[in-house]
Protein backbone atom coordinates (compact mmCIF):
# COMPACT_ATOMS: atom_id res chain seq x y z
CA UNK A 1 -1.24 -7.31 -0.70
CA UNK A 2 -2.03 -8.69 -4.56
CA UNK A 3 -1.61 -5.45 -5.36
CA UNK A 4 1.87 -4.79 -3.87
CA UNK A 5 2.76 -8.29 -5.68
CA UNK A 6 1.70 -7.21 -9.10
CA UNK A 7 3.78 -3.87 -8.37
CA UNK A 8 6.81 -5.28 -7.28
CA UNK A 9 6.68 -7.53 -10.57
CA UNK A 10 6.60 -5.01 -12.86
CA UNK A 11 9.12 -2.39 -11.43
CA UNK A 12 11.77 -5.64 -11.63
CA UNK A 13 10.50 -5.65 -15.37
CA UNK A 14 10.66 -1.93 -15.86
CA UNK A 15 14.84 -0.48 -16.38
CA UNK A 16 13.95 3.30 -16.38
CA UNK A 17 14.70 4.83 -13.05
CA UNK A 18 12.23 6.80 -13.02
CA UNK A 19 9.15 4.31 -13.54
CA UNK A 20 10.83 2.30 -10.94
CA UNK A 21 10.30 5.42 -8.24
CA UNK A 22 6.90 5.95 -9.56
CA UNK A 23 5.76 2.55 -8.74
CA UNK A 24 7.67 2.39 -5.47
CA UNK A 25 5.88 5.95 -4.28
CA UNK A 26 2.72 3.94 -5.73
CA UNK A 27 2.99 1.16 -3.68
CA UNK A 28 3.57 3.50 -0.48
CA UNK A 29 0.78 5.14 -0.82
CA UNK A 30 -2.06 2.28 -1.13
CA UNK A 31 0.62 0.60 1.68
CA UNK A 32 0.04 3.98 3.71
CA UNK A 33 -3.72 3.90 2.96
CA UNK A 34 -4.66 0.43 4.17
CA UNK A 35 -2.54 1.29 7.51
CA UNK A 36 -5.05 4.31 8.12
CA UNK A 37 -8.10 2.02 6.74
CA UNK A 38 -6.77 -0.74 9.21
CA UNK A 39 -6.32 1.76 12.30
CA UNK A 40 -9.50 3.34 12.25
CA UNK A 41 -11.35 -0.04 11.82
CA UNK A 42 -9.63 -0.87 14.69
CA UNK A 43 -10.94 2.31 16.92
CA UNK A 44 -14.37 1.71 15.62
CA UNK A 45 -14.30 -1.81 17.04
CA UNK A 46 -12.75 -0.74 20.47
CA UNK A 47 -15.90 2.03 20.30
CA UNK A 48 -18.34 -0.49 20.22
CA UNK A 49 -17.06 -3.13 22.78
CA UNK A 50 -16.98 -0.15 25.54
């Protein structure tokens, strides 16, 4: 989530339009990534109690 911080800081720093998208679409994807991280952590563990 540090990361998502430090994003969101700069894209209110940033006026272009464009670099503002870039960094939004940036932030979706690591958001997107520790989702699928998170979920498949979360099947291991139900693997292993079973």
């Amino acid at each position: 989530m540090i990361i998502t911080k430090i994003l969101g800081l700069t894209s209110t720093l940033t006026k272009s339009k464009k670099a503002k998208i870039a960094i939004l679409v940036l932030e979706i994807g690591i958001l997107a990534y520790a989702i699928a991280t998170s979920n498949e952590e979360q099947s291991n563990n139900k693997r292993l109690e079973k």
